[in-house]
Protein backbone atom coordinates (compact mmCIF):
# COMPACT_ATOMS: atom_id res chain seq x y z
CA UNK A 1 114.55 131.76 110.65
CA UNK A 2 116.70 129.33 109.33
CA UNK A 3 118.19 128.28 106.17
CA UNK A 4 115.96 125.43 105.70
CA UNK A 5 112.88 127.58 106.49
CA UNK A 6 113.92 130.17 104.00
CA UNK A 7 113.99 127.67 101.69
CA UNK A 8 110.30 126.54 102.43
CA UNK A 9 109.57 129.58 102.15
CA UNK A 10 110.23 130.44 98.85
CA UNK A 11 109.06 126.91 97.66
CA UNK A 12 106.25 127.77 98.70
CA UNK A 13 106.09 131.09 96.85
CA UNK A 14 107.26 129.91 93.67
CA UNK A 15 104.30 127.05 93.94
CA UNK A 16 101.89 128.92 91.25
CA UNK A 17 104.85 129.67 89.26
CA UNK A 18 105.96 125.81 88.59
CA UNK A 19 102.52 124.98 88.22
CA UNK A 20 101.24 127.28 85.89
CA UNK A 21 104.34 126.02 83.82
CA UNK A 22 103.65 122.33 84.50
CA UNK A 23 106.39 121.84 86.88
CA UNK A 24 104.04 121.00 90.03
CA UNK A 25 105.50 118.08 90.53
CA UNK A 26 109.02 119.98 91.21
CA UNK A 27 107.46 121.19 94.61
CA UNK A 28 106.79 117.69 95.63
CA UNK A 29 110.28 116.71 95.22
CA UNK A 30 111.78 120.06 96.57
CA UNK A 31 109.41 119.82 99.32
CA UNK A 32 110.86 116.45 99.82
CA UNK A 33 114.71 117.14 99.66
CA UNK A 34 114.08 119.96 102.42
CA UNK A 35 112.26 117.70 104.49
CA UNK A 36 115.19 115.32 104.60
CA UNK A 37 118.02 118.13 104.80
CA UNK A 38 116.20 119.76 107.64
CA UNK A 39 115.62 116.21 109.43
CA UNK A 40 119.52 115.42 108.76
CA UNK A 41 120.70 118.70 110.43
CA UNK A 42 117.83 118.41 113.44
CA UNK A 43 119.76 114.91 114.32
CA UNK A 44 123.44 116.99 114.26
CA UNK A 45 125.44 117.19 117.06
CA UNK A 46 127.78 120.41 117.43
CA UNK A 47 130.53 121.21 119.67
CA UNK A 48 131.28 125.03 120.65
CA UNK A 49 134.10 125.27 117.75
CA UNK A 50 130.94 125.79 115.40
CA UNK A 51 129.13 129.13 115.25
């Protein structure tokens, strides 16, 4: 799993939480910002010096 999946994840968990406390739309713009991070690293290129 990666880091971006963890992340999902616990989005994902904490969804009833920010809603119950009016913060619902917080998971739409998490949601978002993971979407784009994980899209950014997806279009990386790495040489072998990275681990």
């Amino acid at each position: 799993m990666t880091d971006a999946d963890r992340i999902t994840t616990t989005i994902g968990r904490l969804d009833a939480y920010f809603t119950a406390i009016g913060g619902g739309a917080l998971l739409t713009v998490a949601t978002a910002c993971i979407d784009r991070l994980r899209e950014t690293a997806d279009g990386c290129t790495y040489d072998p010096r990275v681990e």
